[in-house]
N, C-alpha and C. Protein backbone atom coordinates (compact mmCIF):
# COMPACT_ATOMS: atom_id res chain seq x y z
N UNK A 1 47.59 -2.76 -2.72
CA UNK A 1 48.32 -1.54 -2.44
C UNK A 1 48.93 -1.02 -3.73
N UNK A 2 48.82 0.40 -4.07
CA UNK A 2 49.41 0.92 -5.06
C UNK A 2 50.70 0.98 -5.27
N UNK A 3 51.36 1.24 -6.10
CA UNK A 3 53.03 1.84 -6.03
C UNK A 3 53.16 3.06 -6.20
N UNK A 4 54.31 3.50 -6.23
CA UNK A 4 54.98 4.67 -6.19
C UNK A 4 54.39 5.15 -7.43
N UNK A 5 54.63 4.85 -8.59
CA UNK A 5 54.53 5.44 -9.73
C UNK A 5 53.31 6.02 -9.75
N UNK A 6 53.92 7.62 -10.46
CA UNK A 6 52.97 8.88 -10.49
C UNK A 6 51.54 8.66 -11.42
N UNK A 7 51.37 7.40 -12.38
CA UNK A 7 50.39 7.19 -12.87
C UNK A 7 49.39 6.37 -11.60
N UNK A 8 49.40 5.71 -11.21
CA UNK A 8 49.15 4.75 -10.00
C UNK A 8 48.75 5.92 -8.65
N UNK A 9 49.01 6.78 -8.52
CA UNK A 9 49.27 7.81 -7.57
C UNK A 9 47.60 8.59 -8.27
N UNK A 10 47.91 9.26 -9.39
CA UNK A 10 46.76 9.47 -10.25
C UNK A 10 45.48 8.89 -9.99
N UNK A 11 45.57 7.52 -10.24
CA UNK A 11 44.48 6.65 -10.47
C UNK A 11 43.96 7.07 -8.98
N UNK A 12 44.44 6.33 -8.16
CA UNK A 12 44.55 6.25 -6.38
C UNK A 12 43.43 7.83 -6.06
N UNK A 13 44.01 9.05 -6.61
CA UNK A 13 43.63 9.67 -6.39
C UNK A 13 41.97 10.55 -7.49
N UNK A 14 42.30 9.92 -8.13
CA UNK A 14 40.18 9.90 -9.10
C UNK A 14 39.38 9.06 -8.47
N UNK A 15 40.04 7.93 -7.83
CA UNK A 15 39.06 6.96 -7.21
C UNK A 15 38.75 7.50 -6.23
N UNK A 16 39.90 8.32 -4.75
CA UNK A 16 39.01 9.08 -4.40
C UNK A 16 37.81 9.89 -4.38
N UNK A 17 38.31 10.67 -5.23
CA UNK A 17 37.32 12.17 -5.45
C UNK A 17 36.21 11.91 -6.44
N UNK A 18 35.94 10.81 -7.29
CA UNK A 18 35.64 10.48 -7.43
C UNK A 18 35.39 9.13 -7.78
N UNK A 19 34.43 8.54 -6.60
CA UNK A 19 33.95 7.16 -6.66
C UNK A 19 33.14 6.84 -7.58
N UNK A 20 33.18 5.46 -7.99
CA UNK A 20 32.09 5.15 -9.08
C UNK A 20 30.80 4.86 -8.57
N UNK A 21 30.67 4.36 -7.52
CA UNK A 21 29.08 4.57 -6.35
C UNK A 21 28.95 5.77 -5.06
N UNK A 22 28.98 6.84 -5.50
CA UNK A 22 28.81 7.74 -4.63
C UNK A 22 27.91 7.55 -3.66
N UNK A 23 27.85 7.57 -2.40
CA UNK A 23 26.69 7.34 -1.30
C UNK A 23 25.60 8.31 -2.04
N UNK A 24 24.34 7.58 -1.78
CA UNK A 24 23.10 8.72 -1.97
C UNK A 24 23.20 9.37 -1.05
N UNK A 25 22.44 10.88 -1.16
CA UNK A 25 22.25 11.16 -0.24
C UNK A 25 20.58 11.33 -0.50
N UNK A 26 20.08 11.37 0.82
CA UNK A 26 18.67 11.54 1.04
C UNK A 26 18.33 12.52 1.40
N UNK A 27 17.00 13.04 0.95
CA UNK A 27 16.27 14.63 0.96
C UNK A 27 15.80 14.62 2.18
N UNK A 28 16.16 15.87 2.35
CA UNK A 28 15.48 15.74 4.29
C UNK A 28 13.73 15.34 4.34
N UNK A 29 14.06 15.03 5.92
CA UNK A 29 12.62 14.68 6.07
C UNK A 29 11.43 15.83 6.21
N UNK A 30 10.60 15.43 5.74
CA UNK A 30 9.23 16.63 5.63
C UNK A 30 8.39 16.26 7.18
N UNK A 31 9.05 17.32 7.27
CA UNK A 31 8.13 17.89 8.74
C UNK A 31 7.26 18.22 8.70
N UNK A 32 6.26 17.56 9.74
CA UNK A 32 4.65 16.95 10.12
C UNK A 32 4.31 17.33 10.99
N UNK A 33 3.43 18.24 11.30
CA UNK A 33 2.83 18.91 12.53
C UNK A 33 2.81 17.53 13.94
N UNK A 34 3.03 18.03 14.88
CA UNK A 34 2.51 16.29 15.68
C UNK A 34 1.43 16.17 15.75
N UNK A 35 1.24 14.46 15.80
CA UNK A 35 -0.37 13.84 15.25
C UNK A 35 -1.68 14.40 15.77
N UNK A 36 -2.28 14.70 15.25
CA UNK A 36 -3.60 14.66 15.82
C UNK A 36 -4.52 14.38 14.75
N UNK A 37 -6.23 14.70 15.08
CA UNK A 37 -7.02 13.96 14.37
C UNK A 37 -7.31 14.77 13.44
N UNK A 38 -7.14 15.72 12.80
CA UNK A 38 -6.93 16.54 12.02
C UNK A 38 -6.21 16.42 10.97
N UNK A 39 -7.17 16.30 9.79
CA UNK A 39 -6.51 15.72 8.48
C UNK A 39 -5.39 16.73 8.15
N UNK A 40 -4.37 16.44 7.78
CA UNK A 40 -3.02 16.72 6.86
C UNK A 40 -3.46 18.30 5.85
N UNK A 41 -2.68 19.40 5.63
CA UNK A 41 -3.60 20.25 5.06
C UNK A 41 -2.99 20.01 3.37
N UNK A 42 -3.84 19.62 2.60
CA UNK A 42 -3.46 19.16 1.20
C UNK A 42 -2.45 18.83 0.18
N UNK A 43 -1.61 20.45 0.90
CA UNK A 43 0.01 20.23 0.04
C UNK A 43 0.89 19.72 0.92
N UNK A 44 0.76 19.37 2.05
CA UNK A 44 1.38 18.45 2.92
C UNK A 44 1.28 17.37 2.88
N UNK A 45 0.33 16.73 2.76
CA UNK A 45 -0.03 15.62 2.46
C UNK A 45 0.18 15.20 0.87
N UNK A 46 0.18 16.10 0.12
CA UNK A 46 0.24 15.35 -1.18
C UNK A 46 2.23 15.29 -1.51
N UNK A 47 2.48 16.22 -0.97
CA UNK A 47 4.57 16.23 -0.68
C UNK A 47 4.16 14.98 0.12
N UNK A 48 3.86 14.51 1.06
CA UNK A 48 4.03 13.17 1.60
C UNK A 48 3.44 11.95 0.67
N UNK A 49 2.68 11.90 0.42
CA UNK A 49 2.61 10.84 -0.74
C UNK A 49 3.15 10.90 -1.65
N UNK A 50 3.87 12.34 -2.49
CA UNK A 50 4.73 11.86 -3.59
C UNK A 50 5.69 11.32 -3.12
N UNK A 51 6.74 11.57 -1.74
CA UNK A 51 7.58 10.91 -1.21
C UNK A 51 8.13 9.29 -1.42
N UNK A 52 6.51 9.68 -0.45
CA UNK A 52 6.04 7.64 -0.42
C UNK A 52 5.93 6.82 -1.86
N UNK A 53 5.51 7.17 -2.71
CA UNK A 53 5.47 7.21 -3.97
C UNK A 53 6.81 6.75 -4.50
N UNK A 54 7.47 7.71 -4.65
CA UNK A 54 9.04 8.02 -5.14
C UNK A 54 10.07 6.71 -4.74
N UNK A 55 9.82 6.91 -3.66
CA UNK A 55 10.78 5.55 -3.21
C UNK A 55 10.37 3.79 -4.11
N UNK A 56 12.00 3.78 -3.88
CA UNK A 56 11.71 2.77 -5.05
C UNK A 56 11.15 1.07 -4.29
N UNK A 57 11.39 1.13 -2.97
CA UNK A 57 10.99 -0.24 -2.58
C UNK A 57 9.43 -0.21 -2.12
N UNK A 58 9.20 1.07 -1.78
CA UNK A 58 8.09 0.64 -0.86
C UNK A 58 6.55 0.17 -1.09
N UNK A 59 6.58 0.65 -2.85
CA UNK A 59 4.96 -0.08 -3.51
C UNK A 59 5.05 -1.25 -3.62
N UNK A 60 6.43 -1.63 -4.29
CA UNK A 60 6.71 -2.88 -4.55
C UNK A 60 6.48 -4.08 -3.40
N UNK A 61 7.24 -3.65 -2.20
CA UNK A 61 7.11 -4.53 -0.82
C UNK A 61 5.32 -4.50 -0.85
N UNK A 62 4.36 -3.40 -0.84
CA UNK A 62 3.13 -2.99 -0.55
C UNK A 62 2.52 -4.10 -1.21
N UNK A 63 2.71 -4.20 -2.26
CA UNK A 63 2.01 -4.62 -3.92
C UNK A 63 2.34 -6.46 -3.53
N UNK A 64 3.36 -6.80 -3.01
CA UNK A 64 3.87 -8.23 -3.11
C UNK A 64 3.09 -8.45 -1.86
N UNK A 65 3.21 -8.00 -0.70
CA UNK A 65 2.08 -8.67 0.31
C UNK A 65 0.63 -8.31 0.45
N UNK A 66 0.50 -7.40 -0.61
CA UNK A 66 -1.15 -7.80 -0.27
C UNK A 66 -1.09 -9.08 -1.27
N UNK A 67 -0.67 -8.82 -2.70
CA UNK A 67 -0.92 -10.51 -3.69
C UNK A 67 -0.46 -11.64 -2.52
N UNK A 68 0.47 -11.36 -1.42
CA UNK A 68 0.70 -12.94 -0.91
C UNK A 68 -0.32 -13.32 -0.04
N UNK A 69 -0.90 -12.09 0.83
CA UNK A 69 -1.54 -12.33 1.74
C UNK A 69 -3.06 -12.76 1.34
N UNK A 70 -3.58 -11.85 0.14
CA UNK A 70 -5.03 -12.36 -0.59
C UNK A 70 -4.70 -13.90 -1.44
N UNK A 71 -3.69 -13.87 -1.07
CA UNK A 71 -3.57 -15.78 -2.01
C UNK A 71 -3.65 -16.45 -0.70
N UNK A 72 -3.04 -16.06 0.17
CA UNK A 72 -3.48 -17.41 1.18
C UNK A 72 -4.68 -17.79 1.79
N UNK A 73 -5.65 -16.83 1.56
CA UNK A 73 -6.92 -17.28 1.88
C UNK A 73 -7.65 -16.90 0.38
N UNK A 74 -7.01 -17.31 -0.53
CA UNK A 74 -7.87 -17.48 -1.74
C UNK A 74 -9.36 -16.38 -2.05
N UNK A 75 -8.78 -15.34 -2.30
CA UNK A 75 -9.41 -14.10 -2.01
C UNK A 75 -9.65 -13.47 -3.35
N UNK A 76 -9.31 -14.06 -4.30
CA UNK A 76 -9.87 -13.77 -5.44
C UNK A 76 -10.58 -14.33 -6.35
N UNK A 77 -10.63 -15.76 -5.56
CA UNK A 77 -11.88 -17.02 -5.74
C UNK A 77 -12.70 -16.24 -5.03
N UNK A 78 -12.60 -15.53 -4.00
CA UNK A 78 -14.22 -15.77 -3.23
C UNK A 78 -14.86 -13.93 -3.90
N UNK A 79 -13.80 -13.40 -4.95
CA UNK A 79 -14.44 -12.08 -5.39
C UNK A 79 -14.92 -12.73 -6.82
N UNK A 80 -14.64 -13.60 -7.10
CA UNK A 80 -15.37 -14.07 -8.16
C UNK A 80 -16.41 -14.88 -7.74
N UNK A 81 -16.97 -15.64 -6.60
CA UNK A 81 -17.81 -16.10 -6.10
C UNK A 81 -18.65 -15.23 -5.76
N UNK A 82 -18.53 -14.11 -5.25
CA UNK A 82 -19.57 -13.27 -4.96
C UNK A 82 -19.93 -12.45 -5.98
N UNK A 83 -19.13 -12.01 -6.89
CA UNK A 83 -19.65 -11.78 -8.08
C UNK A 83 -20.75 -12.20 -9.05
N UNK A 84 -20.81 -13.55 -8.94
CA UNK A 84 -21.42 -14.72 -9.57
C UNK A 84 -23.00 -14.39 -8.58
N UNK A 85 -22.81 -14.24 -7.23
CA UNK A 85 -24.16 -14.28 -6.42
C UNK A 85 -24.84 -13.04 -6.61
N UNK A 86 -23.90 -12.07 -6.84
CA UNK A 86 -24.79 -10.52 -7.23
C UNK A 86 -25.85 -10.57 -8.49
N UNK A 87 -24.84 -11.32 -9.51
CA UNK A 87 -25.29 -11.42 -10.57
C UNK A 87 -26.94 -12.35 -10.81
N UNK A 88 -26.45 -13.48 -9.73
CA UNK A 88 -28.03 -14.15 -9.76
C UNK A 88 -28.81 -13.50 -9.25
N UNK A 89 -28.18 -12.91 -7.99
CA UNK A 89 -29.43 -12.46 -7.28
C UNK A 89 -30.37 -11.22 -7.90
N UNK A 90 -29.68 -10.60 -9.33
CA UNK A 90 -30.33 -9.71 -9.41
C UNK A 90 -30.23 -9.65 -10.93
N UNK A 91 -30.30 -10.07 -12.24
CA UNK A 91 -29.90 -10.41 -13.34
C UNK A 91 -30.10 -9.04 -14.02
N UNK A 92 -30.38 -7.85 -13.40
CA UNK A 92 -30.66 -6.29 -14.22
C UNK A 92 -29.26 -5.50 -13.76
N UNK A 93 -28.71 -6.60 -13.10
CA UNK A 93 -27.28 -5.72 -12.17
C UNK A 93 -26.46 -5.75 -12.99
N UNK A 94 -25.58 -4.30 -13.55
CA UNK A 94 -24.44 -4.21 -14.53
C UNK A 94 -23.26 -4.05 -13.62
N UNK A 95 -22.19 -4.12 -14.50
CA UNK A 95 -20.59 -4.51 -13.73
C UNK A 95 -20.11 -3.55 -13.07
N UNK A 96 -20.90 -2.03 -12.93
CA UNK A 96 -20.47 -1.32 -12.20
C UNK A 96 -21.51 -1.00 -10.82
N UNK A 97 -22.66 -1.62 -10.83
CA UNK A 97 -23.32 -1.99 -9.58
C UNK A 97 -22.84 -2.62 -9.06
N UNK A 98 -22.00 -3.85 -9.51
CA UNK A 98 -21.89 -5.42 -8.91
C UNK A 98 -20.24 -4.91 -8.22
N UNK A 99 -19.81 -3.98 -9.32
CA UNK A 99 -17.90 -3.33 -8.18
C UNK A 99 -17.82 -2.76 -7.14
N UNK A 100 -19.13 -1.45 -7.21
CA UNK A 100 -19.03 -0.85 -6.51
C UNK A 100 -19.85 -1.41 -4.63
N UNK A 101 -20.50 -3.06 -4.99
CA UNK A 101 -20.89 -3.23 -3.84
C UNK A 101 -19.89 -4.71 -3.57
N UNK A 102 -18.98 -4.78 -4.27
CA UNK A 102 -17.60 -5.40 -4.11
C UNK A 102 -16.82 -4.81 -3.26
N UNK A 103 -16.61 -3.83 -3.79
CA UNK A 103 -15.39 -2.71 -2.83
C UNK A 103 -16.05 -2.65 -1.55
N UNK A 104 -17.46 -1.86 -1.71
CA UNK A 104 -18.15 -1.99 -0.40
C UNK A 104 -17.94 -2.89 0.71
N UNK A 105 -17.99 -4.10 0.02
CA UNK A 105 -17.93 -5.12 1.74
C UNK A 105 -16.57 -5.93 1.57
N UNK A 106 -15.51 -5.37 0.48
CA UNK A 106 -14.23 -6.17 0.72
C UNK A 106 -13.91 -4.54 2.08
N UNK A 107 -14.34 -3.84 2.02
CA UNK A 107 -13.98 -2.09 3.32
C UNK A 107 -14.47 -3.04 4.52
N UNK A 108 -15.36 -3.91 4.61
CA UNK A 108 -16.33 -4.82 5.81
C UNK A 108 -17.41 -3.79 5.79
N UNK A 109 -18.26 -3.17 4.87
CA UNK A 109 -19.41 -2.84 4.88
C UNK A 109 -20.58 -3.43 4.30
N UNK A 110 -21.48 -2.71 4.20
CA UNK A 110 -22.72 -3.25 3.34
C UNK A 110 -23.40 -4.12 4.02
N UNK A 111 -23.46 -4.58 4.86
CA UNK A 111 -24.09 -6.26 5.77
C UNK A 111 -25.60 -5.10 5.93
N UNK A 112 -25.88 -4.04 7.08
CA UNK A 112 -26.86 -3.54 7.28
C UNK A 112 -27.76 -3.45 6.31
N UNK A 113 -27.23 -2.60 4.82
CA UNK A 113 -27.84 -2.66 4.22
C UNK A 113 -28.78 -3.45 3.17
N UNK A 114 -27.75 -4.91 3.23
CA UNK A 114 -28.30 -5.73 2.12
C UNK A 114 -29.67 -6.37 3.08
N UNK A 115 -29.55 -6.22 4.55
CA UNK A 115 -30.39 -6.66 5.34
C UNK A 115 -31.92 -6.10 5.22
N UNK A 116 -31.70 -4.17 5.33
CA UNK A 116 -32.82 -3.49 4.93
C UNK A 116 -33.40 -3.50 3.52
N UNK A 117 -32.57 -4.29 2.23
CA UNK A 117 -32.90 -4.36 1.36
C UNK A 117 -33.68 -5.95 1.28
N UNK A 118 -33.41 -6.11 1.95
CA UNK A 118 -33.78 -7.54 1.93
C UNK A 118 -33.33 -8.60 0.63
N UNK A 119 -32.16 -8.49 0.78
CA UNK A 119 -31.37 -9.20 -0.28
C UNK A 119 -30.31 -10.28 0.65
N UNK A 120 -30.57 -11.49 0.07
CA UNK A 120 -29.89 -12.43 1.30
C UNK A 120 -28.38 -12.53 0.59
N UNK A 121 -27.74 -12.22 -0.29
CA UNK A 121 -26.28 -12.51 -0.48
C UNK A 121 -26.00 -14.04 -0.14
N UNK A 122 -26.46 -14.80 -0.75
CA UNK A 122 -25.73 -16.04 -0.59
C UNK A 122 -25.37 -17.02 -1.79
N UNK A 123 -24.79 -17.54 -1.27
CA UNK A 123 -24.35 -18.77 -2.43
C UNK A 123 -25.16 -20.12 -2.43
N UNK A 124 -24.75 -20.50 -3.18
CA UNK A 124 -25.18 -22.12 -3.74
C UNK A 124 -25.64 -22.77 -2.93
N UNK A 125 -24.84 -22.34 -1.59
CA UNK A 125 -24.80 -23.53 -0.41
C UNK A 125 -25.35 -22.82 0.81
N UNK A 126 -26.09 -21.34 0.49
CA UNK A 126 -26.69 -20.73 1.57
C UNK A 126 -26.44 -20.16 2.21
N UNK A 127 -24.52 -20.08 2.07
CA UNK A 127 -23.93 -18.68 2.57
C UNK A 127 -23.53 -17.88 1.73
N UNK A 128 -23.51 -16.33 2.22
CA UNK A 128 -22.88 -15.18 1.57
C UNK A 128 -21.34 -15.23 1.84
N UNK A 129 -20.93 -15.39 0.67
CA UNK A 129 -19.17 -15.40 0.68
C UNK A 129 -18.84 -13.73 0.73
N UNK A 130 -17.87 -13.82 1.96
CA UNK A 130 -17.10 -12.83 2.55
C UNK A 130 -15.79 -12.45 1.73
N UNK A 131 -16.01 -11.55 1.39
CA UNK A 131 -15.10 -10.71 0.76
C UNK A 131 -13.95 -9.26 1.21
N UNK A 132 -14.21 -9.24 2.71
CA UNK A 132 -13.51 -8.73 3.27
C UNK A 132 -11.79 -8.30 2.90
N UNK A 133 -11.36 -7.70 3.00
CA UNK A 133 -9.78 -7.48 2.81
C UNK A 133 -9.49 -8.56 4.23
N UNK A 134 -8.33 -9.52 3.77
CA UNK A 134 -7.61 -10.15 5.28
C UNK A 134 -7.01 -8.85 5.63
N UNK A 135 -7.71 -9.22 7.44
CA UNK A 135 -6.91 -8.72 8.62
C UNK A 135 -5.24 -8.19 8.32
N UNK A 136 -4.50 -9.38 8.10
CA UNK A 136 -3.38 -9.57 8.12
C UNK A 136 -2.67 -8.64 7.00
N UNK A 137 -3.67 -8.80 5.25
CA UNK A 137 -2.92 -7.83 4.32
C UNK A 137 -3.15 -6.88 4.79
N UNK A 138 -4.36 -6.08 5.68
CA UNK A 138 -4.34 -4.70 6.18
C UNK A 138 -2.97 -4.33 6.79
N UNK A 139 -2.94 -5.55 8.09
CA UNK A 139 -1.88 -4.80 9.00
C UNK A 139 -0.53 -4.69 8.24
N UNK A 140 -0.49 -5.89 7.95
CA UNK A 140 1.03 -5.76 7.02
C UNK A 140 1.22 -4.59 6.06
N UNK A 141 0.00 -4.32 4.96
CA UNK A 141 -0.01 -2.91 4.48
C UNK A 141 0.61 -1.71 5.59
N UNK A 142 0.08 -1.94 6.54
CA UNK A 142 -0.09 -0.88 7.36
C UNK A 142 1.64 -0.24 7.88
N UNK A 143 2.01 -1.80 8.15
CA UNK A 143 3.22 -1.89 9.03
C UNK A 143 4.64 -1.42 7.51
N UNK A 144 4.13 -1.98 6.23
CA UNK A 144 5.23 -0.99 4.91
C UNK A 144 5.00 0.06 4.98
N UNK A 145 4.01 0.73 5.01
CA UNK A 145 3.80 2.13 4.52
C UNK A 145 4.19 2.72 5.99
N UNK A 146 4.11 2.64 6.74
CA UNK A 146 4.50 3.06 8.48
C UNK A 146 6.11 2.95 8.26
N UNK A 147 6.68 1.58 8.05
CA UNK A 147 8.38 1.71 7.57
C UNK A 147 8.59 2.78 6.73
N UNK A 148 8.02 2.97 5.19
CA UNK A 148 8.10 3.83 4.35
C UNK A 148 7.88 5.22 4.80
N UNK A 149 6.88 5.84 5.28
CA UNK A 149 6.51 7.46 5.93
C UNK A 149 8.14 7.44 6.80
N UNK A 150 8.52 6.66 8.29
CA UNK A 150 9.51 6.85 8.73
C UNK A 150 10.88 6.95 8.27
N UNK A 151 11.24 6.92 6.92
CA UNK A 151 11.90 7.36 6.55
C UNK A 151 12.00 8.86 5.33
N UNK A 152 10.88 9.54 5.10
CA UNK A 152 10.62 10.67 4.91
C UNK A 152 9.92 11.95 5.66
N UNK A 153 8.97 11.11 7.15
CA UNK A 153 8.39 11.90 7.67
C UNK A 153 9.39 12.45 9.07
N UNK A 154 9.08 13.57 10.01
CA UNK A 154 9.54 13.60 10.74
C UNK A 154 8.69 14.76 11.39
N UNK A 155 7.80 14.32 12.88
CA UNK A 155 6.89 15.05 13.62
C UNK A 155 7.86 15.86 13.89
N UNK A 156 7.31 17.15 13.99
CA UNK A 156 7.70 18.65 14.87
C UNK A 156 8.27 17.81 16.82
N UNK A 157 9.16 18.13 16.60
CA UNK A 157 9.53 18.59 18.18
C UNK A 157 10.18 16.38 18.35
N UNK A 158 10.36 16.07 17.58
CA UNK A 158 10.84 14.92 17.85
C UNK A 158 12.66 14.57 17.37
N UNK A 159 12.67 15.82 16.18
CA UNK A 159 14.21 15.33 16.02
C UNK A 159 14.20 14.37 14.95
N UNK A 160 15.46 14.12 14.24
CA UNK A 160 15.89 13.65 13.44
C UNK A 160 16.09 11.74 14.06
């Protein structure tokens, strides 16, 4: 508790009016047509990703569980394992053939095609190592960036 004295009274009163941690305040939310299947029209969508962007926790949270979740099933052993099988299977294949059919089936694609190509994708031991994104870093991705939008987005006709 302060005292009387008019210096003390002073102080009492700068600390008011001005605090040394002022509350943030936050930029209103950017209003979003309600959902449908109809992509976002460009400058809406790109104001929503700088948003998402901007904020300071939410790549970071993004960025730490996919590295936790691709370490628990050792997921960057098995992109270097399949790397290694592209490479045998086809020794004219350069590093941007061998990425771009990386990315391909870590999305869960490419199986049809390596079939009509007739290229068996396998390893040492006769299987093709799966390179899929885990299930789990998807959803979890899914479930930060879903936390993150809900605190900048806000559908038409739902309210604050």
């Amino acid at each position: 508790r302060l005292s009387q004295h008019p210096h003390d009274q002073v102080t009492a009163h700068l600390l008011k009016t001005h605090p040394q941690n002022p509350p943030k305040m936050r930029p209103p939310k950017i209003l979003v047509p309600t959902p449908t299947s109809a992509p976002l029209p460009p400058k809406l969508n790109a104001k929503i990703t700088s948003a998402l962007l901007s904020q300071t926790t939410c790549i970071p949270k993004l960025q730490e569980s996919l590295v936790a979740e691709c370490q628990n099933v050792a997921w960057l052993d098995k992109i270097k394992e399949r790397s290694l099988q592209l490479f045998r299977e086809d020794e004219d294949r350069d590093y941007d053939e061998v990425m771009r059919i990386l990315v391909e089936e870590a999305r869960g694609g490419r199986d049809e095609t390596r079939q009509k190509e007739g290229q068996r994708g396998e390893s040492g031991n006769g299987k093709k190592v799966d390179v899929t994104i885990p299930v789990k870093a998807i959803d979890e991705a899914i479930r930060i960036v879903s936390e993150g939008l809900g605190n900048i987005v806000e559908f038409e006709g739902q309210g604050v």
